[in-house]
Protein backbone atom coordinates (compact mmCIF):
# COMPACT_ATOMS: atom_id res chain seq x y z
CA UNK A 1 -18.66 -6.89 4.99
CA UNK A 2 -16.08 -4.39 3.82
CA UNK A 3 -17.73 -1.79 6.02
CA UNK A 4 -17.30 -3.99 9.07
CA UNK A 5 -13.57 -4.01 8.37
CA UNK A 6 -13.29 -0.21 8.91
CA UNK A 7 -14.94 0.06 11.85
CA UNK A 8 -13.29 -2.87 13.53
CA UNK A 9 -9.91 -1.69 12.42
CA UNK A 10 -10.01 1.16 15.44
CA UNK A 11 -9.18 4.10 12.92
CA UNK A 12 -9.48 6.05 16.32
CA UNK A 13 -6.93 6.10 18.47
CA UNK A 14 -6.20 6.94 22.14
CA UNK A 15 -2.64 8.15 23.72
CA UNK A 16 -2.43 9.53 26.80
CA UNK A 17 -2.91 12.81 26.10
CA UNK A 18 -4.82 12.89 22.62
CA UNK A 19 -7.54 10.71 20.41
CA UNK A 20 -6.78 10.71 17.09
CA UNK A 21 -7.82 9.64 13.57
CA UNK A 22 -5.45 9.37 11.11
CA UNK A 23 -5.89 7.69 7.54
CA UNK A 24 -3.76 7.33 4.97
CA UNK A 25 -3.63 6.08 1.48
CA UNK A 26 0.68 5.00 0.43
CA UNK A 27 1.22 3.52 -3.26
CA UNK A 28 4.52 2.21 -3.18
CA UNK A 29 5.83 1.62 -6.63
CA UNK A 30 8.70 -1.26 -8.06
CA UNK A 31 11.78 0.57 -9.49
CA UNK A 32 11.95 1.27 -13.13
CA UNK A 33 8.09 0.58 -13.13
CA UNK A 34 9.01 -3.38 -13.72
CA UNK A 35 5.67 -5.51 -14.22
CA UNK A 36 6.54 -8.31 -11.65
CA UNK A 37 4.37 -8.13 -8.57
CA UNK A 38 2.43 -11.42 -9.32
CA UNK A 39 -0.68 -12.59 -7.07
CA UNK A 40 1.42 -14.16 -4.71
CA UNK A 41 3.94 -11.77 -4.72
CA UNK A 42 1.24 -8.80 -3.90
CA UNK A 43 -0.10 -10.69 -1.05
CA UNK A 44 3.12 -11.73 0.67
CA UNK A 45 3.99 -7.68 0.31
CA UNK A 46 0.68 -7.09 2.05
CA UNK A 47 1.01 -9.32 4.50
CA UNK A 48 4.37 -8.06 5.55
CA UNK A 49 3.47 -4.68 4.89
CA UNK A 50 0.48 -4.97 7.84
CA UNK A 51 3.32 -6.60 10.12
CA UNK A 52 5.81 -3.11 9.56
CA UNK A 53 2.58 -1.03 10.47
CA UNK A 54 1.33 -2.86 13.07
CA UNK A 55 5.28 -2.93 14.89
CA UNK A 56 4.82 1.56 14.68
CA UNK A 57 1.48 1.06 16.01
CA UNK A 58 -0.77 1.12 13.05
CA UNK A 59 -3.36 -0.76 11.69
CA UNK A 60 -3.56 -1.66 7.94
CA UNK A 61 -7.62 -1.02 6.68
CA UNK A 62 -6.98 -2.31 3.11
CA UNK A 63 -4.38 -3.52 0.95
CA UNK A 64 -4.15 -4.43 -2.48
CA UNK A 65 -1.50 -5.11 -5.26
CA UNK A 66 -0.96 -4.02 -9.13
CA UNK A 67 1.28 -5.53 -11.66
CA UNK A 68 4.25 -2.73 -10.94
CA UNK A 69 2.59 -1.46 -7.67
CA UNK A 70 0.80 -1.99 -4.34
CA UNK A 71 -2.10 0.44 -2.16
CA UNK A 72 -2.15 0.40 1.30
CA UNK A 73 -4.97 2.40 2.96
CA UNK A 74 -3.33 2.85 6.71
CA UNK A 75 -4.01 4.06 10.23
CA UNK A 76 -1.26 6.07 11.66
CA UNK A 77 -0.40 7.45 15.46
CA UNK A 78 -0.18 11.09 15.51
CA UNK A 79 3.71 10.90 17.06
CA UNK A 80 5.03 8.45 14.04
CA UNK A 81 7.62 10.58 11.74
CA UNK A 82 5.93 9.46 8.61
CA UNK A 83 9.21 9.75 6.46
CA UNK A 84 11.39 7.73 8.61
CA UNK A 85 8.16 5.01 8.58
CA UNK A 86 7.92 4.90 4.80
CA UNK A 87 11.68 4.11 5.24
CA UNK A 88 11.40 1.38 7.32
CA UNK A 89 8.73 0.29 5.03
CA UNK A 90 10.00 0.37 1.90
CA UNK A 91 13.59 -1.28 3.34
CA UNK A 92 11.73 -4.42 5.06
CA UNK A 93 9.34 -4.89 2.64
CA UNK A 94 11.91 -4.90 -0.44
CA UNK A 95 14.46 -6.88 1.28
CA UNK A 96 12.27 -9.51 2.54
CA UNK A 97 10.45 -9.81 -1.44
CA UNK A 98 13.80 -9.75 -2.68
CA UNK A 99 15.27 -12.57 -0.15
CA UNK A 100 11.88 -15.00 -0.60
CA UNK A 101 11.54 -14.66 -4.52
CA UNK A 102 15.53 -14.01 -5.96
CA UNK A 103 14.77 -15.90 -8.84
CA UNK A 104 12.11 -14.61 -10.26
CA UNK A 105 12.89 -10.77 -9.34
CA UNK A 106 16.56 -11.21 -10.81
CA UNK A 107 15.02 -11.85 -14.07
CA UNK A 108 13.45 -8.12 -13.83
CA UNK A 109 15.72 -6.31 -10.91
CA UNK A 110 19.31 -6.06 -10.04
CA UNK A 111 21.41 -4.93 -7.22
CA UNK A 112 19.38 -5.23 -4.01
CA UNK A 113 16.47 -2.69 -4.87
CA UNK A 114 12.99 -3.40 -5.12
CA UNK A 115 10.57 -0.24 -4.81
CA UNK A 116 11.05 3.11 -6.70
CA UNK A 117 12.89 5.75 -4.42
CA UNK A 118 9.76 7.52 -4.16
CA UNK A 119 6.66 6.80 -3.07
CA UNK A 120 3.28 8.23 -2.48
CA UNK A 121 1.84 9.24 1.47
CA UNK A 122 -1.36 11.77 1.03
CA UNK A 123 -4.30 11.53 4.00
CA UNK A 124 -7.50 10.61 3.10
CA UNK A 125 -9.70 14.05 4.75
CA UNK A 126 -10.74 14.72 0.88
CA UNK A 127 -12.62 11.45 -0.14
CA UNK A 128 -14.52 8.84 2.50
CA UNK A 129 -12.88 5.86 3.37
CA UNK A 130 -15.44 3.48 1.21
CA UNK A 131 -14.41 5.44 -1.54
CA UNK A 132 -10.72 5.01 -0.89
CA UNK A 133 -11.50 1.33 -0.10
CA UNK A 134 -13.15 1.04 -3.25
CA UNK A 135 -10.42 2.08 -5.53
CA UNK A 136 -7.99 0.03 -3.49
CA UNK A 137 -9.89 -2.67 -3.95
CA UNK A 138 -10.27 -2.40 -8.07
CA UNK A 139 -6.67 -2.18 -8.37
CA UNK A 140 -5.55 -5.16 -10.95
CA UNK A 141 -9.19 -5.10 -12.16
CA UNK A 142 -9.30 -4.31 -16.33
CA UNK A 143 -9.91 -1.32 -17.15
CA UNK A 144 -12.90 0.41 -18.43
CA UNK A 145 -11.92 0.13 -22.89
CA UNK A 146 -12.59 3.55 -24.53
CA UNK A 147 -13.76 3.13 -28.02
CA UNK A 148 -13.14 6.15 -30.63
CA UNK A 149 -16.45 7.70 -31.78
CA UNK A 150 -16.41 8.93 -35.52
CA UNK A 151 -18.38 12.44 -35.62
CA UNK A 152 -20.37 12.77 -38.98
């Protein structure tokens, strides 16, 4: 089903003069690394996330959340100035969190910040989308325990 998603997202695009495919995988991060992105919390930052992207003409493949942190595999036009859109982003996206849950985020932020000042924005040429989609996905899932091996 996941598959389906990809391909019905139109990662292609067509302008007038071009057809383009552009993929990319952003990790925006809460300031100070504070553990307070809850379920609900992740999803509303999703879901407002995909409405930023889809106003610059994007389309948002996948989205998921951490405790401190949130992926967003992305579809891009090829005339979008990615650091003013990670911006725009970031800004909506923090102060709409911060406006819908003060109470709870004023127990772990202050002043009106919500994400980190930076942020990460790499393309996604060097691994396959179902890969990407993949670890997106397993984000918030434990973690694989290492256990200490005593040599003889």
């Amino acid at each position: 089903m996941k598959e389906n998603r990809i391909k019905e997202n139109a990662i292609q695009g067509k302008k007038r003069h071009c057809v383009y495919e552009l993929t990319f995988h952003a990790v925006l991060v809460v300031k100070y690394r504070k553990k307070c992105i809850t379920k609900e919390i992740g999803e509303y930052l999703i879901k407002r996330s995909e409405i930023v992207i889809e106003k610059n003409g994007g389309h948002l493949i996948e989205g998921n959340s951490d405790i401190d942190h949130i992926h967003l595999l992305l579809s891009l036009q090829p005339d979008l100035n990615l650091s003013n859109f990670m911006g725009s982003l970031k800004n909506t996206t923090s102060r709409m969190v911060r406006k819908k849950y003060k109470e709870y985020l004023d127990k772990y932020l202050w002043k009106e910040s919500f994400w980190s000042d930076s942020y990460y924005l790499g393309t996604t040429g060097g691994a396959s989308l179902d890969i990407i989609q993949k670890y997106i996905e397993d984000q918030g899932k434990p973690k694989r325990k290492y256990t200490k091996r005593i040599l003889p």
